[in-house]
C-alpha atoms as a PDB file:
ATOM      1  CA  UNK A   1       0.000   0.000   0.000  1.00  0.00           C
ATOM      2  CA  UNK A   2       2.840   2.608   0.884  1.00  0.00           C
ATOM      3  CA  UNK A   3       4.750   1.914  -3.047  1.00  0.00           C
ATOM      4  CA  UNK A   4       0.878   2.265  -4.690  1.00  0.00           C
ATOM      5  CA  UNK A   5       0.151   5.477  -2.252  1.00  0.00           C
ATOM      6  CA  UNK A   6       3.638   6.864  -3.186  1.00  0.00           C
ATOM      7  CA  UNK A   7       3.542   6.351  -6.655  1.00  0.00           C
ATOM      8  CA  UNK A   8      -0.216   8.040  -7.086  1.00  0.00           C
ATOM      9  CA  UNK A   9       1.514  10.877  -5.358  1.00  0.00           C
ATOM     10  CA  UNK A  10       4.422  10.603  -7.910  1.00  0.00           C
ATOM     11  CA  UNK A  11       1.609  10.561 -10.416  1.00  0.00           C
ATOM     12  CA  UNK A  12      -0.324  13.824  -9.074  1.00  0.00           C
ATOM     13  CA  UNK A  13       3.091  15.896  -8.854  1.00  0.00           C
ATOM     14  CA  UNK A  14       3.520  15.158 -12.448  1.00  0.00           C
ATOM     15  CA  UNK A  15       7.006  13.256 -11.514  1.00  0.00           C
ATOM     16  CA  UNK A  16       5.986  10.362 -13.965  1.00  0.00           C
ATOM     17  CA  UNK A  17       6.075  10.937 -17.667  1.00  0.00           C
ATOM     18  CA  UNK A  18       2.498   9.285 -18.890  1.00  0.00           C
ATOM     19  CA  UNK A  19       2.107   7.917 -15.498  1.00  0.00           C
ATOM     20  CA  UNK A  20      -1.610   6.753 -14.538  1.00  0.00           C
ATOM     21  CA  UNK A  21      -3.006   6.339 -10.942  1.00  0.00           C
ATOM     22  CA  UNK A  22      -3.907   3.401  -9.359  1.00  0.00           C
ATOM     23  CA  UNK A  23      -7.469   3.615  -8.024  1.00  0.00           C
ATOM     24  CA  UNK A  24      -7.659   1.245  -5.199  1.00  0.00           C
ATOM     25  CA  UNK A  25     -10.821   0.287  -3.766  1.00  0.00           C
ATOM     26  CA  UNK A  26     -11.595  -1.686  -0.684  1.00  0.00           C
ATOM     27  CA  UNK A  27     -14.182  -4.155   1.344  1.00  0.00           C
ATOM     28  CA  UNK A  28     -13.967  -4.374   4.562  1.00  0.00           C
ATOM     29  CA  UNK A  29     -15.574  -6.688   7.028  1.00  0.00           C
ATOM     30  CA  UNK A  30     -13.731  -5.859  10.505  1.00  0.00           C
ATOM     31  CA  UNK A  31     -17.079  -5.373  12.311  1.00  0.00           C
ATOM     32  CA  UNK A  32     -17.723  -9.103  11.315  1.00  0.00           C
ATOM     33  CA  UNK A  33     -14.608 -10.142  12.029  1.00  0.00           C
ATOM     34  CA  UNK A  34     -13.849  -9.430  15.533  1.00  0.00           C
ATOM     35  CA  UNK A  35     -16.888 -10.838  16.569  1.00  0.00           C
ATOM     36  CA  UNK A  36     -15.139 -14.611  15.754  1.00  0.00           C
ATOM     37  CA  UNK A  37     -12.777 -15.744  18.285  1.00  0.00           C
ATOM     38  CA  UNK A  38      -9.328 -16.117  17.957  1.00  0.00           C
ATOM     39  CA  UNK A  39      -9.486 -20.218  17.427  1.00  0.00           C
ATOM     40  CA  UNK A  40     -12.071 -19.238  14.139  1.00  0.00           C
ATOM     41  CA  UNK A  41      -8.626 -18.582  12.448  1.00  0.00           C
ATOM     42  CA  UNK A  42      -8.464 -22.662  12.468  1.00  0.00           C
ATOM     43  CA  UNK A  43     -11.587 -23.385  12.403  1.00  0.00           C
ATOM     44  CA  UNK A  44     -11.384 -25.272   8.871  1.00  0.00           C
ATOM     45  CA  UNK A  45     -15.507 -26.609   9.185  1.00  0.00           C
ATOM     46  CA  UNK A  46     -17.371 -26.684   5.995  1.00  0.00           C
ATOM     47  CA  UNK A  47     -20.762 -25.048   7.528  1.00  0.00           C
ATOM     48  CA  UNK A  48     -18.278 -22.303   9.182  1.00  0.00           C
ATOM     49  CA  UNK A  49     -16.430 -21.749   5.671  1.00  0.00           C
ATOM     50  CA  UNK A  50     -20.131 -20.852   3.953  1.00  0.00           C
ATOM     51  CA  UNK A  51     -21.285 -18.893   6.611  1.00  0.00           C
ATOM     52  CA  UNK A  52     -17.829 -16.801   6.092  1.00  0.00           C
ATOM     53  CA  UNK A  53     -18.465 -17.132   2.192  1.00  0.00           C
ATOM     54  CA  UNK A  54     -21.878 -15.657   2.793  1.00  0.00           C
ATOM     55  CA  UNK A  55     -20.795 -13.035   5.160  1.00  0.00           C
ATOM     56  CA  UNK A  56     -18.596 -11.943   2.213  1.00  0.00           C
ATOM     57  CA  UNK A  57     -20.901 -11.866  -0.299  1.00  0.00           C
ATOM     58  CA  UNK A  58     -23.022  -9.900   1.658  1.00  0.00           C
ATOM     59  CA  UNK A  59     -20.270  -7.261   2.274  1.00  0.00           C
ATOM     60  CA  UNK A  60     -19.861  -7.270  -1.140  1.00  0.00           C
ATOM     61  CA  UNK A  61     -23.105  -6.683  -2.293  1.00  0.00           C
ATOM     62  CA  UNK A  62     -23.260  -3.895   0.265  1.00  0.00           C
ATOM     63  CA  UNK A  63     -20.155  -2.365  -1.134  1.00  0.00           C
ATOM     64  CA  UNK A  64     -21.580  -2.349  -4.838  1.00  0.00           C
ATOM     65  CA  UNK A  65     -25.032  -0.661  -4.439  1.00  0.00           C
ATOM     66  CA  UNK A  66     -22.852   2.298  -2.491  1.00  0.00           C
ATOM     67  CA  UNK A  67     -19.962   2.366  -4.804  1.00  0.00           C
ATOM     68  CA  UNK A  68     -20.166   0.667  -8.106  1.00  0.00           C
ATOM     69  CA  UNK A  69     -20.216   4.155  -9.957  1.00  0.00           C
ATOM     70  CA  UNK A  70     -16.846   4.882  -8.494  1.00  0.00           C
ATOM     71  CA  UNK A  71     -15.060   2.103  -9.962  1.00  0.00           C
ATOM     72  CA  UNK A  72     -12.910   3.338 -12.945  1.00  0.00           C
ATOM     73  CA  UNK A  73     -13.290   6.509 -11.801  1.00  0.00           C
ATOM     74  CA  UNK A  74     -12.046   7.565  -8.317  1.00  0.00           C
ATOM     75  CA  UNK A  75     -10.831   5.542  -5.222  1.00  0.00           C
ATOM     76  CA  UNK A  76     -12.864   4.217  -2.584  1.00  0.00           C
ATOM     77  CA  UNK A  77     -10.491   4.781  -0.117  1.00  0.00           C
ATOM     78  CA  UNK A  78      -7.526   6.981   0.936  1.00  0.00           C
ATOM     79  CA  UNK A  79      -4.293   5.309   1.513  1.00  0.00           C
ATOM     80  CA  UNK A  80      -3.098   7.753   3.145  1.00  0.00           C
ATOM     81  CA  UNK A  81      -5.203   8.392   6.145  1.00  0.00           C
ATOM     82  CA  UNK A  82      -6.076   4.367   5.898  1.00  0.00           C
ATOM     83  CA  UNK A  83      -2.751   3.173   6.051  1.00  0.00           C
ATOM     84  CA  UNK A  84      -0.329   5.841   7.776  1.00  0.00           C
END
């Protein structure tokens, strides 16, 4: 994330000759997450690997209907406060 978030700012300040930006876009599901426990990390049981599956098409979905018209165009996200 730092070399994509430093080379879109490379990009902006007109540094790189024909250079494009990298619109980076992002899911999350941390809400969802820390409500497994720590052992759910090994928890390899078919039933639990579809309910995760689901979970993640469900996040998914979400994310579409609020940000399909972004894609192509702008970022979902900012690197920089995201990530540093």
């Amino acid at each position: 994330m730092r070399t994509i978030a430093f080379l879109n700012r490379l990009v902006d300040e007109g540094r790189i000759d024909d250079g494009k930006r990298l619109l980076v876009h992002l899911i999350e599901a941390e809400d969802l997450i820390r409500g497994f426990s720590w052992s759910s990390r090994l928890n390899s049981d078919w039933d639990f690997l579809l309910h995760l599956h689901q979970l993640g098409r469900a996040r998914a979905d979400q994310w579409l209907n609020a940000n399909f018209d972004r894609i192509g165009i702008e970022p979902t996200v900012d690197l920089q406060e995201k990530y540093f």
